[in-house]
Protein backbone atom coordinates (compact mmCIF):
# COMPACT_ATOMS: atom_id res chain seq x y z
CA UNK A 1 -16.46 -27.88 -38.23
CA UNK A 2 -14.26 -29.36 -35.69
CA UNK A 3 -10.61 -28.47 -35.85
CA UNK A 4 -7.68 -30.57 -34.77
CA UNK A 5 -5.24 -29.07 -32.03
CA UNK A 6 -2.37 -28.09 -34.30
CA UNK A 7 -4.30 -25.93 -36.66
CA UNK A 8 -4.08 -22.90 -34.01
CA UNK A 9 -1.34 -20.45 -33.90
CA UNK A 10 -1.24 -17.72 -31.35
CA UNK A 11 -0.25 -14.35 -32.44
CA UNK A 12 0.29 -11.92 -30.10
CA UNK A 13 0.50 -8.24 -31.27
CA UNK A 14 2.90 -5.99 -29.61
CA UNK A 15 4.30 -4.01 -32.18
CA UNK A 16 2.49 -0.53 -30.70
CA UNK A 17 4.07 2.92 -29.68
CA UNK A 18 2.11 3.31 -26.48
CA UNK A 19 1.62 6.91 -27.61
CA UNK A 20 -1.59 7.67 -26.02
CA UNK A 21 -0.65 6.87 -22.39
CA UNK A 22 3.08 8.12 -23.12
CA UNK A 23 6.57 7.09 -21.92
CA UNK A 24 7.80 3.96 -22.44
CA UNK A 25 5.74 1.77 -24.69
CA UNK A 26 2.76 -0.05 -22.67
CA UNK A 27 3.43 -3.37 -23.65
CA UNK A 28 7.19 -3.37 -22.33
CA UNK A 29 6.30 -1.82 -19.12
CA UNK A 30 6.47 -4.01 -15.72
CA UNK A 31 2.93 -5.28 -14.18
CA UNK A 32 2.93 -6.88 -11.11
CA UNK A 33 7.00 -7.76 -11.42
CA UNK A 34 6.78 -8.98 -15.46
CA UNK A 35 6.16 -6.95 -18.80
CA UNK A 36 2.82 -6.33 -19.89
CA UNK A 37 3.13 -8.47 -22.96
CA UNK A 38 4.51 -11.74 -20.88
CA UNK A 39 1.14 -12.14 -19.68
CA UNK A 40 -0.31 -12.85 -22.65
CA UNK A 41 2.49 -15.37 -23.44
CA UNK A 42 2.23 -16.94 -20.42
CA UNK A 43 -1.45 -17.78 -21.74
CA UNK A 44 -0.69 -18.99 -25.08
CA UNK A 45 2.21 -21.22 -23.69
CA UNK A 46 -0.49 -22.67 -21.43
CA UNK A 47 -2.77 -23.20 -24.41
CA UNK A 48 0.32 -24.68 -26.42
CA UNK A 49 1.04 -27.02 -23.39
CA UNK A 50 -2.41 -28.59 -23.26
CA UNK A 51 -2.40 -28.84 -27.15
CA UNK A 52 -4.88 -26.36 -28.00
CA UNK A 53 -2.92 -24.45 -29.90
CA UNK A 54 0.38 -25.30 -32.36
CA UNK A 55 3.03 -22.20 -32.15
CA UNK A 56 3.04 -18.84 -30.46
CA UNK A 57 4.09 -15.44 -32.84
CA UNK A 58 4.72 -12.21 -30.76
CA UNK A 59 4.80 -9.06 -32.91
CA UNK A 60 7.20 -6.51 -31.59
CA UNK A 61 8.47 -3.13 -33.01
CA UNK A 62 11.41 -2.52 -35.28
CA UNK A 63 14.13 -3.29 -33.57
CA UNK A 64 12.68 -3.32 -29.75
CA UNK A 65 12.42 -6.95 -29.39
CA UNK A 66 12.86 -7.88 -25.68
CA UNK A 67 14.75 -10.09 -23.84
CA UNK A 68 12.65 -13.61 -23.66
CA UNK A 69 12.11 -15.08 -20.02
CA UNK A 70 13.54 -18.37 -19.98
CA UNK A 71 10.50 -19.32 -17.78
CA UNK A 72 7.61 -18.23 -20.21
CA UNK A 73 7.23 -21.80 -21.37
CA UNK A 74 7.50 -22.06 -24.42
CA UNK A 75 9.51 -20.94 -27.78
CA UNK A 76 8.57 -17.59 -29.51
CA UNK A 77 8.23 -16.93 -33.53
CA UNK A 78 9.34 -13.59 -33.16
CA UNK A 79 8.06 -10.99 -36.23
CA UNK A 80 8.72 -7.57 -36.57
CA UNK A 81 6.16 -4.81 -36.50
CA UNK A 82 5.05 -2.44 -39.26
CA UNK A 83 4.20 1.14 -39.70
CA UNK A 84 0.80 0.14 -38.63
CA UNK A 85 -1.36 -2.62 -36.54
CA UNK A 86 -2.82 -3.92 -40.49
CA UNK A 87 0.88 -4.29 -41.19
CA UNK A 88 2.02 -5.90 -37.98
CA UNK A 89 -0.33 -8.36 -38.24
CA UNK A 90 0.22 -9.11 -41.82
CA UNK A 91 3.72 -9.68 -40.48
CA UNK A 92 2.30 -11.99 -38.01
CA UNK A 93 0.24 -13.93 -39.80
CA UNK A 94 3.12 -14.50 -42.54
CA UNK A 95 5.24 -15.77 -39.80
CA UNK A 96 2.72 -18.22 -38.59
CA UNK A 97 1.71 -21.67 -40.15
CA UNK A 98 -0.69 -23.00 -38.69
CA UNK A 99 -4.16 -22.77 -40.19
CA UNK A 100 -5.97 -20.99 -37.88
CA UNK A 101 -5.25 -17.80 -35.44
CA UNK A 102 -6.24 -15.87 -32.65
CA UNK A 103 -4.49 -12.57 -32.54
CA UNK A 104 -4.41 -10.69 -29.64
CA UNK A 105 -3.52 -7.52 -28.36
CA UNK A 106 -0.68 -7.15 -25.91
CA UNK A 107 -2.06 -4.57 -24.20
CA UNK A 108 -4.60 -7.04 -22.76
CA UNK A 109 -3.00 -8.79 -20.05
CA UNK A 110 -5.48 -10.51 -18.49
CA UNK A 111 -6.84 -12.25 -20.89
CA UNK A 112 -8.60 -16.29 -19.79
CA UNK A 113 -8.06 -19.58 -21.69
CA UNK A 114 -11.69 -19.80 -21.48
CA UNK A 115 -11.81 -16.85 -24.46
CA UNK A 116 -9.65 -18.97 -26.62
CA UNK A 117 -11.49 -21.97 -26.28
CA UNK A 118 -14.70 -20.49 -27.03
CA UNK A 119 -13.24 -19.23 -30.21
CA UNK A 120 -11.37 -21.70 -31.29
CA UNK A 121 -15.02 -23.85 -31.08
CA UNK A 122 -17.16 -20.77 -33.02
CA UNK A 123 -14.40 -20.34 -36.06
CA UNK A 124 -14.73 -21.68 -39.33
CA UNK A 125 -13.27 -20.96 -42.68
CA UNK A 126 -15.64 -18.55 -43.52
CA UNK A 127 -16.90 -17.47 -40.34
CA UNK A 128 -14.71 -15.40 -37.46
CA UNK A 129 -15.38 -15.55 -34.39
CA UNK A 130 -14.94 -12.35 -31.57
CA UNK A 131 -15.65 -11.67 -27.96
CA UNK A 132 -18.04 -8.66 -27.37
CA UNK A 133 -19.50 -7.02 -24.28
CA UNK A 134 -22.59 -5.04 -23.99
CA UNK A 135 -22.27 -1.42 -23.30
CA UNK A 136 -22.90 -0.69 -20.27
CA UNK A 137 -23.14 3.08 -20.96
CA UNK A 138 -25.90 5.28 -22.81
CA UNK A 139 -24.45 5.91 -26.57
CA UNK A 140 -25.19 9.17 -28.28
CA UNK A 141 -24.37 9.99 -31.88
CA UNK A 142 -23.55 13.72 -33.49
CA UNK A 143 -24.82 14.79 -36.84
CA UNK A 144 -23.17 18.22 -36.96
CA UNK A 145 -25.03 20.11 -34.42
CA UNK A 146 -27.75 17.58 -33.90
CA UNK A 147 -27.26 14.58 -31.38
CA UNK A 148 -29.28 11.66 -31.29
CA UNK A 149 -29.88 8.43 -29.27
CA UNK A 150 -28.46 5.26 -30.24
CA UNK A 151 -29.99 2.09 -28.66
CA UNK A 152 -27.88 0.53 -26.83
CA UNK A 153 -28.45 -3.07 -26.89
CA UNK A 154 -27.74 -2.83 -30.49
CA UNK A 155 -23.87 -1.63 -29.90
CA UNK A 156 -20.98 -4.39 -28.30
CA UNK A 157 -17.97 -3.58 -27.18
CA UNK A 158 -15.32 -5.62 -29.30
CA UNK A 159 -11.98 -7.31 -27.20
CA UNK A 160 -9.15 -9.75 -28.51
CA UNK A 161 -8.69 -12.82 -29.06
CA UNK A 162 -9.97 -12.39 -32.47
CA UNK A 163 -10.44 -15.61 -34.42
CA UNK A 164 -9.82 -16.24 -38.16
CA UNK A 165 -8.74 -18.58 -40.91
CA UNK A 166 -5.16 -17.77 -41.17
CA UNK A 167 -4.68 -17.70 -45.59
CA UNK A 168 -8.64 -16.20 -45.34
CA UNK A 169 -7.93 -13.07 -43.30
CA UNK A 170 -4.77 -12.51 -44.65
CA UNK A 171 -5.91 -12.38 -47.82
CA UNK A 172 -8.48 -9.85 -47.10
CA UNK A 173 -5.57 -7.77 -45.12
CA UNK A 174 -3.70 -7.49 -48.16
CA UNK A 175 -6.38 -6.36 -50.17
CA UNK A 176 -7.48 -3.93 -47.58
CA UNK A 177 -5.96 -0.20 -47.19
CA UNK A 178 -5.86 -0.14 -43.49
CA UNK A 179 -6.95 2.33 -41.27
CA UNK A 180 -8.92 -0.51 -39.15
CA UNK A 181 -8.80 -0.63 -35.39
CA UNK A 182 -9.51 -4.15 -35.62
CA UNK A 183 -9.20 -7.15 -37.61
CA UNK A 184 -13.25 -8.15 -37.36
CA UNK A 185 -13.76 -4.76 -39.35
CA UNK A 186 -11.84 -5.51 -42.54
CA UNK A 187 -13.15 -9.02 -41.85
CA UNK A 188 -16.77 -7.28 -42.44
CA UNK A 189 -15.64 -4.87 -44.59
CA UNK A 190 -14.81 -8.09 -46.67
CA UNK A 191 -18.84 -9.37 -46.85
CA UNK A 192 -17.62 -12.00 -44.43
CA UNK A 193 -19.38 -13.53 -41.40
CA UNK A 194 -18.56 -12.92 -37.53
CA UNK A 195 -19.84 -14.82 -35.01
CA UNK A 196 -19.49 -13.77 -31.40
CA UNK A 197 -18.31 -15.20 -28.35
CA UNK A 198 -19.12 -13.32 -24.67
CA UNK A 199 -16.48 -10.66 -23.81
CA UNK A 200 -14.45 -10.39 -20.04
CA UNK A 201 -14.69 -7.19 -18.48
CA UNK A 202 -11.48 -7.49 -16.28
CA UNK A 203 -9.56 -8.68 -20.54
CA UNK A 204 -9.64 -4.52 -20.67
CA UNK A 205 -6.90 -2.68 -22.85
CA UNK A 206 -4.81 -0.51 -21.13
CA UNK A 207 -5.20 2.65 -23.24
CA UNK A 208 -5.12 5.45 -20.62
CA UNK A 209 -3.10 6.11 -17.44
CA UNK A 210 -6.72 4.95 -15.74
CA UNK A 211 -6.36 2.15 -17.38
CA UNK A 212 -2.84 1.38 -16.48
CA UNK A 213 -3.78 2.65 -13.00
CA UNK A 214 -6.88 -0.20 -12.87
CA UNK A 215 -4.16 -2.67 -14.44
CA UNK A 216 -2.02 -2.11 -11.32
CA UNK A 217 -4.28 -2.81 -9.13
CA UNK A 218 -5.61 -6.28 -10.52
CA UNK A 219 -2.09 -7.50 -10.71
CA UNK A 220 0.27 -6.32 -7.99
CA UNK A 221 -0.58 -8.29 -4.73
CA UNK A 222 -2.92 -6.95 -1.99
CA UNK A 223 -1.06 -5.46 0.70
CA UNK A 224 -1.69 -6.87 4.41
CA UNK A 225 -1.39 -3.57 7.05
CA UNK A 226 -0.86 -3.82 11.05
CA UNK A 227 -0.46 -1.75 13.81
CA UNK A 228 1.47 -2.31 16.97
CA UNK A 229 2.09 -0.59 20.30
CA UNK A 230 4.73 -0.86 22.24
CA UNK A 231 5.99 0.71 25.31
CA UNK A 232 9.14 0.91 28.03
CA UNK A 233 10.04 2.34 31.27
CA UNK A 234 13.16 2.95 32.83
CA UNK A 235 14.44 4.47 36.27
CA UNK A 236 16.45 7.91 35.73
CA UNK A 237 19.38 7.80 38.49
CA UNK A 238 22.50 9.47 38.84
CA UNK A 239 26.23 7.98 37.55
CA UNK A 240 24.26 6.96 33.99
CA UNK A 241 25.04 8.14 30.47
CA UNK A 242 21.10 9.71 28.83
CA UNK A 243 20.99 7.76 25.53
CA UNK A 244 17.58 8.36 23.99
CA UNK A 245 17.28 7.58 20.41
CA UNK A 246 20.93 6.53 19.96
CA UNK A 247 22.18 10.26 20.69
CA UNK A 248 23.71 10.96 23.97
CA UNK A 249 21.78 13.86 25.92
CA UNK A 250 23.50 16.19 28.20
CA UNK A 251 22.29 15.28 31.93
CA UNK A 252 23.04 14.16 34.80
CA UNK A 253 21.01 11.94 35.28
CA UNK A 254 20.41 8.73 33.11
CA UNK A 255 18.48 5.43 32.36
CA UNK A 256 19.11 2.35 34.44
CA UNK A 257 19.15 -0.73 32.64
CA UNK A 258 20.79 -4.02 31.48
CA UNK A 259 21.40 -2.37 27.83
CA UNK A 260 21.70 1.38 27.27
CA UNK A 261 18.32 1.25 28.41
CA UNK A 262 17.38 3.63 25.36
CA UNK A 263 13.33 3.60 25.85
CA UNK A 264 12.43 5.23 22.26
CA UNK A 265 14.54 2.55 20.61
CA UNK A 266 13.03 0.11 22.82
CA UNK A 267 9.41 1.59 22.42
CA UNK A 268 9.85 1.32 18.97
CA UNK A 269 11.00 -2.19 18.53
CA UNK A 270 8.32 -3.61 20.51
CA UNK A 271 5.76 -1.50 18.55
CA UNK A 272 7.19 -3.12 15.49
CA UNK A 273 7.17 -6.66 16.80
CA UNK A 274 3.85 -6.55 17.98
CA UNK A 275 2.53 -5.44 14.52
CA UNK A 276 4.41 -8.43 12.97
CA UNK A 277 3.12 -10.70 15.77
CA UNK A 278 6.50 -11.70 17.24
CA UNK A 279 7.84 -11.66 20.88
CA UNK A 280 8.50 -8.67 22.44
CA UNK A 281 12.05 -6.96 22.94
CA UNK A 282 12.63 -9.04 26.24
CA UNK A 283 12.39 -12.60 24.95
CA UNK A 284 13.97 -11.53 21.88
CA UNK A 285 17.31 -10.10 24.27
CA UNK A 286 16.92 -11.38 27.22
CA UNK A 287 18.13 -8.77 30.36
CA UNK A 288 20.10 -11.79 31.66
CA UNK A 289 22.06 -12.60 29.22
CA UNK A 290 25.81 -11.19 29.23
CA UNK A 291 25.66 -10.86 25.68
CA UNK A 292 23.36 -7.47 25.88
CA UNK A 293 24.65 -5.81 28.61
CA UNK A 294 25.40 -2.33 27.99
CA UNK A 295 23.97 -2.61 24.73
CA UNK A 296 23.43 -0.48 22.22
CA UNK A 297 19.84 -0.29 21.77
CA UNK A 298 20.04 0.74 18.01
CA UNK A 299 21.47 -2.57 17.54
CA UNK A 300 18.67 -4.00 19.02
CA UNK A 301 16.64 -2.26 16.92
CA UNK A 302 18.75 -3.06 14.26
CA UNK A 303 18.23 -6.77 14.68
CA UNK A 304 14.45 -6.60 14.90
CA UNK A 305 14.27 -4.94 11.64
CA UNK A 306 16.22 -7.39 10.05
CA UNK A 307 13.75 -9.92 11.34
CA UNK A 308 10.74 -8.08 10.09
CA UNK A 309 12.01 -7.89 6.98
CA UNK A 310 12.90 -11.64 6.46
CA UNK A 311 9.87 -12.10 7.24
CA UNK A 312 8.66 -9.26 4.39
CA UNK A 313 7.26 -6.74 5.88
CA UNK A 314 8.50 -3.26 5.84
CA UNK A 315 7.90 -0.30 8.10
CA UNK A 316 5.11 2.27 7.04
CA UNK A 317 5.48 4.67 10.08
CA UNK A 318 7.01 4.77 13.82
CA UNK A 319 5.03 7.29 16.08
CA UNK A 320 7.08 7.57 19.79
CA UNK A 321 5.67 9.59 22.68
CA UNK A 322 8.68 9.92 25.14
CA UNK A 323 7.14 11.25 28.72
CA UNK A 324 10.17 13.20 30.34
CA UNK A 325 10.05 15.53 33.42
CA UNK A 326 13.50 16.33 33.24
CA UNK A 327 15.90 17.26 31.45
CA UNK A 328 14.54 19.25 29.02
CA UNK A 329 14.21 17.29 25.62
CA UNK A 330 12.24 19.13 23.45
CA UNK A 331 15.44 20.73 21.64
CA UNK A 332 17.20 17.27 21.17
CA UNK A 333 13.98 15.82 18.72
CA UNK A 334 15.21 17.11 15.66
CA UNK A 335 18.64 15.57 16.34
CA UNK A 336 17.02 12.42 17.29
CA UNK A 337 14.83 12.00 14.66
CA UNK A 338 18.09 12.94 12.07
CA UNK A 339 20.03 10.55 13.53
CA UNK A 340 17.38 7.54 13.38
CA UNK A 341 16.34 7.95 10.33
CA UNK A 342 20.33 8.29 9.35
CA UNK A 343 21.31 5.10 11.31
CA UNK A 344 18.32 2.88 9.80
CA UNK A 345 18.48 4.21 6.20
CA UNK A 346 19.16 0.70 4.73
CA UNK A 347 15.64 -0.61 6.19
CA UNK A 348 14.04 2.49 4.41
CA UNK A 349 13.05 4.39 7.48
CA UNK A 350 14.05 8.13 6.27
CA UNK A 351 10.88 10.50 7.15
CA UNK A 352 9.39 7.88 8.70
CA UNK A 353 9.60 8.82 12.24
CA UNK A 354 7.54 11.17 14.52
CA UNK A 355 8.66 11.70 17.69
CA UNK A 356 7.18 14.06 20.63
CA UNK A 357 7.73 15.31 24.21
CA UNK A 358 5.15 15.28 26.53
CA UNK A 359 5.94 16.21 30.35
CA UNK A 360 4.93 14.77 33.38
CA UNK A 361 3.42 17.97 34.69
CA UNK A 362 4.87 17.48 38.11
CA UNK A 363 2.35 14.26 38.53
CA UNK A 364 3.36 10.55 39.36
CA UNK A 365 6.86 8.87 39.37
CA UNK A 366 7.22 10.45 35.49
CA UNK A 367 6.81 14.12 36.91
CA UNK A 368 8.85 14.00 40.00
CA UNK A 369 11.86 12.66 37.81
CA UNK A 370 12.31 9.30 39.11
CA UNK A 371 12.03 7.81 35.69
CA UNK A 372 11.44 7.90 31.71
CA UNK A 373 8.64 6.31 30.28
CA UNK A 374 8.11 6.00 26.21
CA UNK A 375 4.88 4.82 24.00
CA UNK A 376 4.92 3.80 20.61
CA UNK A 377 3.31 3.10 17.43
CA UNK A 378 4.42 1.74 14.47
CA UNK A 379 2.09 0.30 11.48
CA UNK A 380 3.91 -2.13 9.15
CA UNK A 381 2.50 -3.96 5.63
CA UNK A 382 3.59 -6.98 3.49
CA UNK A 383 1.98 -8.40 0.26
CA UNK A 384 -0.88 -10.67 1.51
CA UNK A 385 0.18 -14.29 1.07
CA UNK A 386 -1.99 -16.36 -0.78
């Protein structure tokens, strides 16, 4: 029996507590930046767009129904919910028209148009039509204390869409006492034929926190992660204020340099530029322009976060090694490291810095005191463009 485009209605069924994974209902929680049940929409508008299907119903609960996005793309017939799914749907199906439906689970966001076509083209009036999947598992059975083997290419896994003549099926729901998981049971229950249609693995319901876990993971984008180094040297020489991680250290001796010539600050912002792929500190501010001069190098580092960011990625970690002969610095880290973390807490960067002294052991131009030299690392990540 071939069926013309406008005999299709879309139900989707979102009327459920969530109770099993607990807090807030399943179906209204966010997935990759949109609620769980606006994927499903966005499926049936698609359908309704290419004129497979007439009019979309969502099913929500007693007096939960949420805000529509103006962008889902098409209008909602919007039913309320019942005490349970056999009543929900009978609400749905009441609300729809057309003659034919496919109701489907909202906790199923990633369900395929392919599904709907194929059962849209194995349902007739007397015969539904569902997706299954094989189990992929050994099955087991218990009577009392006795277990046996079921085979297991006699059991399928049942999924939504599930595909019925609209008057048929709600006929045999109102004549039904409930209690069903599904609609395809009553629809047996009911000496009526199913025929089946093959199942998606990744249209899963999310049930369980695993499950919402796995859902995450499909959905929200992949996440691109670098790694830069960076590194800076400056001259240590007498008349010169010590600036080292925007906190001025008691000495008398400190860093020569067209800015404040603070090397962890610089350190770090090459680090970070490198791991985005962008110019180092020096082309960025150039030592001969006025504009920099006497500087202050969190400023600097100020402005190359901002770039990183408009350019969306954010910072993971910032590992600095500063290599210091004199003065003493190991009792100013904790200070530095507060006062970082303090100045950049708008880009996020609070416990995200590691710091350490090493000395020069009396060796090269480091350990006679002649200058400062600093390493760092710093590994950023962005959602991977597609």
């Amino acid at each position: 029996m071939t069926k013309a485009p406008d005999d299709w209605a879309f139900i989707l069924v979102a009327a459920g507590s969530g109770s099993r994974i607990g807090g807030e209902p399943k179906q209204f929680r966010e997935l990759g930046g949109r609620p769980v049940w606006t994927w499903s929409a966005r499926v049936a508008a698609s359908l309704r767009e290419r004129g497979v299907i007439r009019e979309v119903v969502a099913v929500f609960p007693p007096g939960m129904t949420p805000e529509i996005p103006p962008d889902l793309g098409c209008a909602l017939i919007v039913a309320e919910g019942g005490s349970t799914r056999s009543e929900s749907v009978i609400n749905g199906l009441r609300a729809a028209s057309a003659d034919y439906v496919l109701i489907h689970d909202a906790a199923r966001p990633f369900l395929s148009e392919d599904i709907c076509a194929e059962l849209i083209l194995n349902t007739t009036e007397h015969c539904g039509a569902v997706p299954l999947l094989p189990s992929a598992d050994s099955l087991k059975e218990f009577h009392g204390e006795r277990i046996t083997a079921i085979p297991r290419d006699l059991v399928f896994r049942t999924q939504t869409p599930q595909a019925f003549k609209r008057d048929v099926l709600l006929g045999v729901l109102e004549q039904s006492e409930g209690g069903a998981s599904d609609e395809a049971a009553l629809w047996l229950a009911s000496s009526r034929e199913l025929t089946r249609v093959a199942g998606d693995e990744q249209n899963f319901k999310i049930t369980t926190n695993f499950d919402w876990r796995t859902a995450r993971a499909l959905a929200e984008p992949e996440w691109e992660r670098r790694v830069g180094f960076g590194f800076d040297v400056h001259e240590l020489v007498p008349g010169r204020r010590l600036i080292l991680g925007g906190v001025e250290i008691d000495s008398p001796l400190g860093l020569l340099g067209h800015s404040d010539a603070d090397i962890i600050c610089h350190a770090a912002s090459d680090a970070l530029l490198g791991a985005a792929g962008e110019p180092d500190i020096g082309t960025l501010y150039p030592a001969g322009d006025e504009r920099y001069k006497d500087s202050d190098s969190t400023e600097l580092l100020a402005g190359v976060l901002s770039l990183l960011r408009e350019k969306g990625w954010r910072v993971v970690w910032i590992d600095v090694t500063l290599a210091a002969q004199v003065p003493r610095m190991g009792p100013w880290i904790p200070e530095i490291i507060s006062n970082l973390s303090r100045r950049f807490l708008c880009y996020d960067l609070e416990g995200k810095w590691n710091i350490k002294v090493k000395s020069g052991e009396r060796v090269g131009s480091v350990g006679r005191g002649e200058c400062m030299t600093a390493y760092a690392a710093a590994t950023v990540e962005r959602a991977r463009r597609l």
